[in-house]
Protein backbone atom coordinates (compact mmCIF):
# COMPACT_ATOMS: atom_id res chain seq x y z
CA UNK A 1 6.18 -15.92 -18.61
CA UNK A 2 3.46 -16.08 -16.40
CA UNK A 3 3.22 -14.41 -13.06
CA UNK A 4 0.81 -14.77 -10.51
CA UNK A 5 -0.13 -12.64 -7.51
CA UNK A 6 -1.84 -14.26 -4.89
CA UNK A 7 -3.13 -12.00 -1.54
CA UNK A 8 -5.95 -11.44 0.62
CA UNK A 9 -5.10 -7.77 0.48
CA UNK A 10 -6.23 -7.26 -2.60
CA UNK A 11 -9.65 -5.12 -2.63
CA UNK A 12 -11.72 -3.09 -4.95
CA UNK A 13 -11.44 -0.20 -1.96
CA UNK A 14 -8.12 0.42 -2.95
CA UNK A 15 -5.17 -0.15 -0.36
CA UNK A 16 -1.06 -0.27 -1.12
CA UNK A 17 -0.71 -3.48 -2.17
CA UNK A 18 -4.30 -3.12 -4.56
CA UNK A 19 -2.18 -0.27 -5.95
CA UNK A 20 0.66 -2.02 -6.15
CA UNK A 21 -0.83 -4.99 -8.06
CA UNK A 22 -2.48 -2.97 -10.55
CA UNK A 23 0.55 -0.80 -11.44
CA UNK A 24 2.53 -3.79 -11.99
CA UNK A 25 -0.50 -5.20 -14.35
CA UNK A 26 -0.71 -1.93 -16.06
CA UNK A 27 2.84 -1.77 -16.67
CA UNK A 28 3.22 -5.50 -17.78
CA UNK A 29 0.80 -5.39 -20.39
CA UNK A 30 2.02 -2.66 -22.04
CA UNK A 31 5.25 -3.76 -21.99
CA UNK A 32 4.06 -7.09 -23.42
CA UNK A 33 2.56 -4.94 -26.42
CA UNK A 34 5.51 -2.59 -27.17
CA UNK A 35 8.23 -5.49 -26.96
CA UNK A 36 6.36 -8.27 -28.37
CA UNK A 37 7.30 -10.36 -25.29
CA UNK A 38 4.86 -13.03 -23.72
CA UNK A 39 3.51 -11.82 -20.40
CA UNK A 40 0.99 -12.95 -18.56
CA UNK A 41 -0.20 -11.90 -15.41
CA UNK A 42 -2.93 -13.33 -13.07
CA UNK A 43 -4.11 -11.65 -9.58
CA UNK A 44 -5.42 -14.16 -7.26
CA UNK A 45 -7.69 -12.79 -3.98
CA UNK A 46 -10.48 -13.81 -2.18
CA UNK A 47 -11.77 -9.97 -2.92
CA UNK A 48 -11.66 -9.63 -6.62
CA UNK A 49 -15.10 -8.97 -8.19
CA UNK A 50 -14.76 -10.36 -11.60
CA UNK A 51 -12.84 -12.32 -14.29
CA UNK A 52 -14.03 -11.60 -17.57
CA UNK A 53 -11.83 -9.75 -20.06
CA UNK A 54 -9.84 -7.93 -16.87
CA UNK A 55 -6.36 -6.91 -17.42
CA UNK A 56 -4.77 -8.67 -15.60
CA UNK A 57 -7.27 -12.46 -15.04
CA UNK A 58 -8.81 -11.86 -11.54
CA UNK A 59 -9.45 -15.00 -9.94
CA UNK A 60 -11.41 -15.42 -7.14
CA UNK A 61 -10.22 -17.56 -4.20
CA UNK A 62 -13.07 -19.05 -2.15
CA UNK A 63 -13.09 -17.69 1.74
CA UNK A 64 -15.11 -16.12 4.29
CA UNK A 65 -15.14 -12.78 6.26
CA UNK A 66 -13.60 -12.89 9.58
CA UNK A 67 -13.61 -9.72 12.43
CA UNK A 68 -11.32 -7.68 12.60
CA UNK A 69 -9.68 -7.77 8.85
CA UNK A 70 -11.52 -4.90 7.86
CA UNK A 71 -13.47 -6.48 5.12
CA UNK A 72 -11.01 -8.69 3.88
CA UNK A 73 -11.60 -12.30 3.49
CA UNK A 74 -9.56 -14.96 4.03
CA UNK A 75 -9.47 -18.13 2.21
CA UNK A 76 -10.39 -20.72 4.92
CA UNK A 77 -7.87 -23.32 3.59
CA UNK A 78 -4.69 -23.65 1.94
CA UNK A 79 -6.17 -26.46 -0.27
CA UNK A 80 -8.64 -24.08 -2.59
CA UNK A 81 -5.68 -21.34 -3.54
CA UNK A 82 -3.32 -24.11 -4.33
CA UNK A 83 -5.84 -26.07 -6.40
CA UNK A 84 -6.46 -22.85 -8.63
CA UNK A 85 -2.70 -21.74 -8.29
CA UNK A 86 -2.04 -25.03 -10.27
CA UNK A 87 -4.64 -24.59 -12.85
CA UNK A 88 -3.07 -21.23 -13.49
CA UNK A 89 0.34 -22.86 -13.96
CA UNK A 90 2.67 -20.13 -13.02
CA UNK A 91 6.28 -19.13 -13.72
CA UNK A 92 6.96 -17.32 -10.80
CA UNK A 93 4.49 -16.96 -7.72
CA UNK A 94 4.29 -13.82 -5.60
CA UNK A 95 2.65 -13.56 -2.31
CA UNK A 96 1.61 -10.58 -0.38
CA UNK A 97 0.06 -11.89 2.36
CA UNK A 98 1.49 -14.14 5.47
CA UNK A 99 -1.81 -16.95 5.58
CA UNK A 100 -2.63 -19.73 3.45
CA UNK A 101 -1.92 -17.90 0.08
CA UNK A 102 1.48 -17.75 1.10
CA UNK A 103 1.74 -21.59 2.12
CA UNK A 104 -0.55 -22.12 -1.01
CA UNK A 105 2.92 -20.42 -2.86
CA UNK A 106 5.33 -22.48 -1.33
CA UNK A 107 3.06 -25.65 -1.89
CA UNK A 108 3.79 -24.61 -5.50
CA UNK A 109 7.15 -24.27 -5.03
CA UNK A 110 8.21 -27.38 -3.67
CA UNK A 111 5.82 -29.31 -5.90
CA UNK A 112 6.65 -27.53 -9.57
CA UNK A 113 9.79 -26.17 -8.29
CA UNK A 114 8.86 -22.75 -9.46
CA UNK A 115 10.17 -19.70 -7.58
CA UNK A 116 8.06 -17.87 -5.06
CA UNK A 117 8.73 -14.64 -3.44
CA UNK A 118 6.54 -12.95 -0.47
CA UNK A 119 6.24 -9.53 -0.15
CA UNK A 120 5.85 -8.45 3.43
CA UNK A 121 3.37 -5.24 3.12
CA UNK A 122 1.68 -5.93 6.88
CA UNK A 123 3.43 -5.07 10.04
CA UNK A 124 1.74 -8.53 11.69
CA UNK A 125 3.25 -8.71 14.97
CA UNK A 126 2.71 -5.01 15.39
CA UNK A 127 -0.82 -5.32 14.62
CA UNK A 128 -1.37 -8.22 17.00
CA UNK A 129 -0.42 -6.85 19.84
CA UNK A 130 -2.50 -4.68 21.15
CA UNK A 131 -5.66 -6.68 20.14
CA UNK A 132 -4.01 -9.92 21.43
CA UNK A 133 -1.33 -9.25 23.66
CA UNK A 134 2.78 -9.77 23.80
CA UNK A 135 2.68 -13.63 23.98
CA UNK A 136 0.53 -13.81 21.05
CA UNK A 137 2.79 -11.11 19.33
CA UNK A 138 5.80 -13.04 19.73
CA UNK A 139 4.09 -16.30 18.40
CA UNK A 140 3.78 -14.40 15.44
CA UNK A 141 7.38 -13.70 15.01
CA UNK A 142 7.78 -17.15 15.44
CA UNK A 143 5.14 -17.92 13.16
CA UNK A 144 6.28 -15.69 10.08
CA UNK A 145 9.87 -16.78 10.55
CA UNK A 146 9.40 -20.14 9.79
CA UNK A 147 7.52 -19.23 6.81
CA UNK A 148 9.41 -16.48 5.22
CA UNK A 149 12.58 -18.24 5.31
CA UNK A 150 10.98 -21.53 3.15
CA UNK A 151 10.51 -18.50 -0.23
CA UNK A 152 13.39 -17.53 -2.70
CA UNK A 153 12.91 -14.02 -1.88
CA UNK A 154 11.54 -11.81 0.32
CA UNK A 155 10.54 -7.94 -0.54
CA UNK A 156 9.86 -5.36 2.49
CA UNK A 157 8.67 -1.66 1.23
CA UNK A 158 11.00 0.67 3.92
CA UNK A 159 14.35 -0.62 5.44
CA UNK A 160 12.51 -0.41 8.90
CA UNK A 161 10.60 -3.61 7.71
CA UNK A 162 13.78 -5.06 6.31
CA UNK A 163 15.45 -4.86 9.56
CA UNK A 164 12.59 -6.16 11.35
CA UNK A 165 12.34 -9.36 10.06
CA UNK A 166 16.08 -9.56 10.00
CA UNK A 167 15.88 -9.30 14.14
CA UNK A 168 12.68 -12.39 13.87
CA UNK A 169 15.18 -14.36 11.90
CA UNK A 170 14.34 -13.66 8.58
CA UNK A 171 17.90 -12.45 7.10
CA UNK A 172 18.40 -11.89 3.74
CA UNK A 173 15.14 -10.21 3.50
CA UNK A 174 15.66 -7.28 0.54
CA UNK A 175 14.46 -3.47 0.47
CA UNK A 176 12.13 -3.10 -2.42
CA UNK A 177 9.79 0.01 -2.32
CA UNK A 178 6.49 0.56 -3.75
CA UNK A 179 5.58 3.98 -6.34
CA UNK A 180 3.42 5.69 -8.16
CA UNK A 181 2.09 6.78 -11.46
CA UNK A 182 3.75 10.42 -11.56
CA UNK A 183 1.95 11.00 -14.52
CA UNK A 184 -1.76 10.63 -12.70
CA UNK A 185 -0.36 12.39 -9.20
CA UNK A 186 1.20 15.79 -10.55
CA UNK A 187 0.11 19.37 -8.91
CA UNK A 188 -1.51 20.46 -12.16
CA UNK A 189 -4.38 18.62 -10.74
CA UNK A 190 -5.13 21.46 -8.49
CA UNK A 191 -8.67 22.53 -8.59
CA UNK A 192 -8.51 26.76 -7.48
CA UNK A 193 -12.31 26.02 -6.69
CA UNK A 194 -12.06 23.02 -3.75
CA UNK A 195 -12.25 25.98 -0.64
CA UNK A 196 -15.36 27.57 -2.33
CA UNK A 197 -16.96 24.21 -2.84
CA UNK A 198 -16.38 22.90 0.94
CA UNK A 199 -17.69 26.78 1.75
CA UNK A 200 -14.69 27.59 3.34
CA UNK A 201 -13.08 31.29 3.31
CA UNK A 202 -10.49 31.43 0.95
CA UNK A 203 -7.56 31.72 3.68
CA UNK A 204 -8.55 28.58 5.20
CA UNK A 205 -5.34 26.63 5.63
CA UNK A 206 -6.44 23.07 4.14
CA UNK A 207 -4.95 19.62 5.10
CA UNK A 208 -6.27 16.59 3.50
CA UNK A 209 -5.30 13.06 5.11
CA UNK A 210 -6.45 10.07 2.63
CA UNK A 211 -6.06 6.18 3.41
CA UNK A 212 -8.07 3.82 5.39
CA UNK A 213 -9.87 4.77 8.93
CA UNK A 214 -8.62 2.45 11.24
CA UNK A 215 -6.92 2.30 14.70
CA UNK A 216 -3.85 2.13 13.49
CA UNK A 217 -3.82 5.00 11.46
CA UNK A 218 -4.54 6.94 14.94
CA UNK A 219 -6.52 10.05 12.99
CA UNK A 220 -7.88 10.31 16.82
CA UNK A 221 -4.51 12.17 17.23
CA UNK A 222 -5.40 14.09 14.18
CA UNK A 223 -9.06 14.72 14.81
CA UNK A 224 -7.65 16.06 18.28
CA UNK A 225 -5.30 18.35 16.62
CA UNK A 226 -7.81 19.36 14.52
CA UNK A 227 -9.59 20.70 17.34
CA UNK A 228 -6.91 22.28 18.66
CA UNK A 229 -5.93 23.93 15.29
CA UNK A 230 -9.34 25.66 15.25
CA UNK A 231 -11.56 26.89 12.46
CA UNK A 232 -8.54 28.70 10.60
CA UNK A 233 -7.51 25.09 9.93
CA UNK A 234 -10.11 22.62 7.79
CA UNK A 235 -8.99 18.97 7.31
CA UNK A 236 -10.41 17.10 4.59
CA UNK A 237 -10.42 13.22 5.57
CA UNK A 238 -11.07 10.88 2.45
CA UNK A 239 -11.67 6.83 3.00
CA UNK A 240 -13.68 4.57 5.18
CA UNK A 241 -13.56 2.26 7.95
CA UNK A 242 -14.05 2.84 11.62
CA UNK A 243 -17.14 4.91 13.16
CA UNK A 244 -16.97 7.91 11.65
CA UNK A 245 -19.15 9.64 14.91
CA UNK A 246 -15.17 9.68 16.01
CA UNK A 247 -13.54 11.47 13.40
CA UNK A 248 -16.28 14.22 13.38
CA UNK A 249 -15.05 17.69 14.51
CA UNK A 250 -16.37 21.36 13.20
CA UNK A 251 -13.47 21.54 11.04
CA UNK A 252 -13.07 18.53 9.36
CA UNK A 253 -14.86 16.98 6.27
CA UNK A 254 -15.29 13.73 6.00
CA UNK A 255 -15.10 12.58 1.57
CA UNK A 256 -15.95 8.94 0.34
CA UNK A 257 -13.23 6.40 -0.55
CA UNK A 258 -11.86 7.92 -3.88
CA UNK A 259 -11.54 4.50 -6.36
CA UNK A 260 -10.35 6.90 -9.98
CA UNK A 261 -6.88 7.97 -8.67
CA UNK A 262 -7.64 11.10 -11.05
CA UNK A 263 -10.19 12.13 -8.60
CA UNK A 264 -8.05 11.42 -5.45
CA UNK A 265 -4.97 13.27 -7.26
CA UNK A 266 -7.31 16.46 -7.76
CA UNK A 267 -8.39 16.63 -3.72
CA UNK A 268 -4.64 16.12 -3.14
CA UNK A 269 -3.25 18.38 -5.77
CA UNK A 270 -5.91 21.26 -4.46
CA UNK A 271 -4.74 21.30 -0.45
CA UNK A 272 -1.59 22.86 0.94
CA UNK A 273 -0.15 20.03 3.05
CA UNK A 274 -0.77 15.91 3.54
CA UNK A 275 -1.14 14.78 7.09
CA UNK A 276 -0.65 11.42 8.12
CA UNK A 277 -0.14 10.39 11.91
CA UNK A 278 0.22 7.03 11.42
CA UNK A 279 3.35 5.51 13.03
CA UNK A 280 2.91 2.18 12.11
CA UNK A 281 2.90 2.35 8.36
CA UNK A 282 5.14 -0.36 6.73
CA UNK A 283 5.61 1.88 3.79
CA UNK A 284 3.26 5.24 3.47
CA UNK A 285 2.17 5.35 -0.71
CA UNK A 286 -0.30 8.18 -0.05
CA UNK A 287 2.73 10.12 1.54
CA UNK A 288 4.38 10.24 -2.22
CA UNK A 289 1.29 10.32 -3.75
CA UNK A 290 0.15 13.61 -1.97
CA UNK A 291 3.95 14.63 -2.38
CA UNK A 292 3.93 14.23 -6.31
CA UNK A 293 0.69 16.26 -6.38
CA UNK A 294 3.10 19.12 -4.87
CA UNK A 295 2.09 19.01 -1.52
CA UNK A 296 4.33 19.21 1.45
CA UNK A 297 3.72 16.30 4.35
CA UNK A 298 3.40 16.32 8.12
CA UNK A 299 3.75 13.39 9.29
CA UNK A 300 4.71 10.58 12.57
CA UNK A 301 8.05 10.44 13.16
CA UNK A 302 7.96 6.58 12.98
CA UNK A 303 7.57 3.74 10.93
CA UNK A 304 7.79 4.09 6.64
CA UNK A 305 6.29 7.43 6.35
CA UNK A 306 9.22 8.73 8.25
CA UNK A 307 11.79 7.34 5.43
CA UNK A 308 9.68 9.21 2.80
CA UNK A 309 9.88 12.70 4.46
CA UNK A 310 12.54 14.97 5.26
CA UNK A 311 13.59 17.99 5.69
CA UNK A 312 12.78 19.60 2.20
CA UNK A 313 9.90 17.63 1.81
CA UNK A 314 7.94 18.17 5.09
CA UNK A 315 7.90 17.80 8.98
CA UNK A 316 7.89 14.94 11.41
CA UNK A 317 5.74 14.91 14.40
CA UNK A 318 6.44 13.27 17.69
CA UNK A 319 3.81 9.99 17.47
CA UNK A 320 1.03 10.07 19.04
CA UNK A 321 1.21 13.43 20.43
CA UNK A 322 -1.50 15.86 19.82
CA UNK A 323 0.34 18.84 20.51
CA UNK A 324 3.14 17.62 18.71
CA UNK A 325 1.07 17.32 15.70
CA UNK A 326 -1.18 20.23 15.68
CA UNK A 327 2.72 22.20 16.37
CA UNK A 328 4.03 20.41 13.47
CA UNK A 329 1.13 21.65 11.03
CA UNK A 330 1.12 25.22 12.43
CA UNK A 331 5.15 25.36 11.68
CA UNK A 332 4.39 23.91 8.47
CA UNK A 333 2.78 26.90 6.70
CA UNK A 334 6.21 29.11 8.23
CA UNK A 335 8.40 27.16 5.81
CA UNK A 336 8.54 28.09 2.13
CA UNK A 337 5.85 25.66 1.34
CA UNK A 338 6.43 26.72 -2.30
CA UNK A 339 9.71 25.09 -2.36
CA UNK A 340 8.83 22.00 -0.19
CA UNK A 341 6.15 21.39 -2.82
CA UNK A 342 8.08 21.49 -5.64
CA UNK A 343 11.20 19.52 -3.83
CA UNK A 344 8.30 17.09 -3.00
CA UNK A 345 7.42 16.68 -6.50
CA UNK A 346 11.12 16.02 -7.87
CA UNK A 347 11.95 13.57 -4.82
CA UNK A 348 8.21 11.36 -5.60
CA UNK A 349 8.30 11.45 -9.54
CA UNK A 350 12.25 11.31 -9.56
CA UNK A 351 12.58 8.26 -7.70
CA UNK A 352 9.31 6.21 -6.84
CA UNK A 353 7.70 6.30 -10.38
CA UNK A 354 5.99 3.14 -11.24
CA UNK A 355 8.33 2.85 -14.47
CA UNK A 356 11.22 2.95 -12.31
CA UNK A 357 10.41 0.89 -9.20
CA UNK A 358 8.46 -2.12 -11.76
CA UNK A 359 11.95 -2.74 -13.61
CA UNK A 360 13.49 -2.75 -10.45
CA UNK A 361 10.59 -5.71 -9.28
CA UNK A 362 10.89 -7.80 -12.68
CA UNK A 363 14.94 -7.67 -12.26
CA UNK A 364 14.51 -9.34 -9.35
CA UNK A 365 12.50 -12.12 -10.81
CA UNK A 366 14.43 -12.48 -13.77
CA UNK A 367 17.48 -13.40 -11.56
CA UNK A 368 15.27 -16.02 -9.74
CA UNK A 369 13.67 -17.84 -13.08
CA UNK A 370 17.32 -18.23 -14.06
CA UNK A 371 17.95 -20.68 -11.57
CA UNK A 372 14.57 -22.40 -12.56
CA UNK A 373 12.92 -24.69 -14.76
CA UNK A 374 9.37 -24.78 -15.28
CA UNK A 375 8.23 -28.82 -14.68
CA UNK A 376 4.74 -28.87 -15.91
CA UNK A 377 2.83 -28.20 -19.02
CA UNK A 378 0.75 -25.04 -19.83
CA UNK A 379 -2.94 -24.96 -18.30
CA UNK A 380 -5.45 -25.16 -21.43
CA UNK A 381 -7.90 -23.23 -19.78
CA UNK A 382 -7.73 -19.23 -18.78
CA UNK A 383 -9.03 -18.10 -15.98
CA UNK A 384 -10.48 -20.28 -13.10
CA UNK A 385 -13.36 -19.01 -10.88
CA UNK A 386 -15.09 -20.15 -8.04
């Protein structure tokens, strides 16, 4: 079998869905090795940075950069990713974005009649909005309807995505969430020497918040809270993106994009809690990341994070409330955080590890190669580059 994901969200810098394509390429090839079973698999992006001897092939897609995509690229055409989807000569197509790879998958589709699923990891209409407006917004629900209904299946990561594109039209959509490698992301990580190495006093209470900086993730609510914490509180902030001039505050620490997830499981692993006030998240992997590492989460009271964290686990903050946050973290450290950690643990490794939620995946595409049968002949050549 040969499987190929195709997405503009696929990036070097890391992300959910980067994450998400590299577990599953991880996981395929050893499976291929301990079963003996033919697997291919074949990542397709306009932001991959090499072919070579890569597990899996990356393929390049020809596109350009475009504002406001926060260094993505998008291929300018749905011509170019089709062309190379066909010189792959896929089993089973999977797309994880909603612009011309995702027609570039269906053009496959209805050509080859192969199966293609999307996998809807972008809140679109949500993200329009407030740069475009409500007309614009609702164009896109028009928009995505009409496309998502044309695949075989479509995958959302929370059931708050699920039953969003079920009220856009988009009905049989199915719940399928993302994990993590429980084996990286564990709390004996921890690093006893993090406090002394930031120069902090040992009784500094220390939050860490890791993921992209961008408007949507509103750490201005966070950076506020921060201030209103004061200097018993220290937040560690690790990514990039937006002006950083923003995000500065006495108490907060501002720590490169992490690409070894051994490194970002080890700043996890050594802080007491995650924060994340993002309300917008379609899923939330650095919530179970952090909560695998042991760690206890505050978080937004709103979109996938809030699925991921309850009671036992951590706290929920009104969104976009400073004081709501800043009350959230100070309750925090009155709960047995001891117990939270280690119920965060077994909840993250229990259920969301990658060798439980990729079986889960490949089910799913067993069921639809059933009903298919492949109608042209294996490409000769390997991997295809711009």
């Amino acid at each position: 079998m040969h499987l190929v994901d195709i997405t503009m969200f696929y990036a070097a810098e890391g992300g959910g869905v980067s994450t998400y394509l590299n577990a599953k390429a991880n996981w395929l090839a050893r499976r291929g090795h301990v079963e003996n079973a033919i697997l291919r698999h074949t990542i397709m992006s306009p932001n991959v940075e090499t072919c070579g001897d890569a597990v899996p092939a990356l393929v390049r897609i020809p596109a350009a950069g475009l504002p406001g995509f926060h260094g993505f690229r998008m291929p300018l055409s749905v011509s170019a990713p089709a062309r190379l989807l066909e010189a792959a000569g896929p089993d089973l197509v999977e797309a994880g974005d909603a612009g011309h790879c995702a027609w570039a998958a269906l053009r496959m589709r209805k050509r080859y009649d192969i199966p293609a699923v999307a996998f809807y990891h972008s809140d679109l209409p949500r993200l329009v909005q407030p740069r475009l407006g409500r007309w614009i917004a609702r164009g896109t629900c028009r928009y995505l309807a009409n496309l998502y209904r044309q695949f075989d299946l479509v995958l959302a990561p929370s059931r708050l995505m699920v039953e969003q594109l079920d009220e856009i039209g988009v009905h049989d959509a199915v719940h399928q969430p993302l994990g993590i490698d429980a084996a990286v992301f564990r709390p004996e990580r921890r690093d006893e020497t993090l406090r002394e190495h930031l120069g902090l006093d040992p009784d500094t209470r220390l939050l860490i918040y890791a993921g992209r900086f961008t408007p949507e993730k509103k750490l201005h609510v966070l950076v506020e809270a921060m201030r209103k914490l004061g200097e018993r509180y220290h937040l560690i902030l690790v990514g990039a993106g937006q002006d950083q001039a923003l995000l500065c505050a006495p108490n907060v620490t501002i720590v490169p994009f992490r690409r070894d997830q051994r490194a970002l499981a080890r700043l996890l692993a050594s802080c007491d809690v995650l924060v994340h006030p993002g309300d917008c998240e379609t899923f939330g992997l650095i919530v179970l990341e952090a909560m695998a590492c042991g760690l206890p989460v505050v978080g937004a009271n709103g979109g996938g994070v809030a699925e991921l964290v309850d009671r036992e686990t951590g706290i929920l903050a009104e969104p976009n409330k400073v004081d709501s946050l800043a009350g959230a973290i100070e309750a925090i450290y009155y709960r047995d955080m001891a117990r939270m950690g280690q119920a965060a643990r077994s909840k993250a490794a229990g259920r969301y590890d990658w060798n439980r939620i990729l079986p889960q995946v490949l089910g799913r595409y067993d069921l639809l190669l059933g009903g298919y049968q492949r109608s042209f002949p294996e490409p000769e050549g390997a991997c295809v580059t711009d």
